[in-house]
Protein backbone atom coordinates (compact mmCIF):
# COMPACT_ATOMS: atom_id res chain seq x y z
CA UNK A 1 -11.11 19.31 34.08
CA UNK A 2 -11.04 16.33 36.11
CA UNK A 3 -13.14 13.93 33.46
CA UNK A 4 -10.64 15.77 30.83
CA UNK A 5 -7.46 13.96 32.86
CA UNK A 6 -9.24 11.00 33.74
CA UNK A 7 -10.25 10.59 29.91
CA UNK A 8 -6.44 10.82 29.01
CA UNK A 9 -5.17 8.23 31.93
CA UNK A 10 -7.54 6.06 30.22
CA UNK A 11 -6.51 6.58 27.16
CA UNK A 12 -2.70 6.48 27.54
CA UNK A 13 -3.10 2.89 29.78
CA UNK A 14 -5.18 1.77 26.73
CA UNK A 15 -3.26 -1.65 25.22
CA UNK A 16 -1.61 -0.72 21.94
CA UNK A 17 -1.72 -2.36 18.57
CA UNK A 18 0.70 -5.35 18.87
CA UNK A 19 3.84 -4.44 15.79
CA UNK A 20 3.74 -7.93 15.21
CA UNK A 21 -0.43 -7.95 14.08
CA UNK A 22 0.50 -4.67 11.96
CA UNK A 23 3.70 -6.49 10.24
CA UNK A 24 1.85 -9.84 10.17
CA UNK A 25 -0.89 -8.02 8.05
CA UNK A 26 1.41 -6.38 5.90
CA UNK A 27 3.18 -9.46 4.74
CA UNK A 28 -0.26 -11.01 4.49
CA UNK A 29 -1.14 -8.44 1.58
CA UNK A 30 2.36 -8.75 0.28
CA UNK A 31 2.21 -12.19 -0.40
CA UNK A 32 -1.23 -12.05 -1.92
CA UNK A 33 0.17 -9.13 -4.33
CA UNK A 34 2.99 -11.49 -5.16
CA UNK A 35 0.92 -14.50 -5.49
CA UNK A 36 -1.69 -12.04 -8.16
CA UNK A 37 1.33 -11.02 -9.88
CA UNK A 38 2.85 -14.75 -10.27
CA UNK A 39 -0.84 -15.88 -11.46
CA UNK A 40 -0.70 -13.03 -13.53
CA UNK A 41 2.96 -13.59 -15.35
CA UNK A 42 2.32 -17.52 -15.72
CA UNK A 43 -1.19 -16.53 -17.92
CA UNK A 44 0.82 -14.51 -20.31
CA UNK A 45 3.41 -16.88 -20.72
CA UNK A 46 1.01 -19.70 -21.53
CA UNK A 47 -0.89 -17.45 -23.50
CA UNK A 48 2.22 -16.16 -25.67
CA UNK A 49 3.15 -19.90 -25.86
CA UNK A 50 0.08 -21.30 -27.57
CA UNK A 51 0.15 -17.80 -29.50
CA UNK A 52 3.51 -18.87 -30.86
């Protein structure tokens, strides 16, 4: 019982995940899905344009 409470101490004074890493990631892969979609929307257009 005592490793059980020990394990959980250790556990709960564990550092969290910073919110700021987390929401730093996510608006890494939101700019990269905007940036693919941009890439994406510009080769069409070109390619409609030469198409005529």
């Amino acid at each position: 019982m005592e490793n059980a409470l020990d394990e959980l101490t250790r556990l709960l004074k564990a550092p969290q995940t910073c919110l700021r890493d987390r929401w730093g990631a996510f608006a890494l892969q939101l700019l990269a899905n905007v940036a693919t979609g941009l890439a994406v929307g510009i080769g069409f257009a070109v390619g409609r344009a030469i198409a005529g």
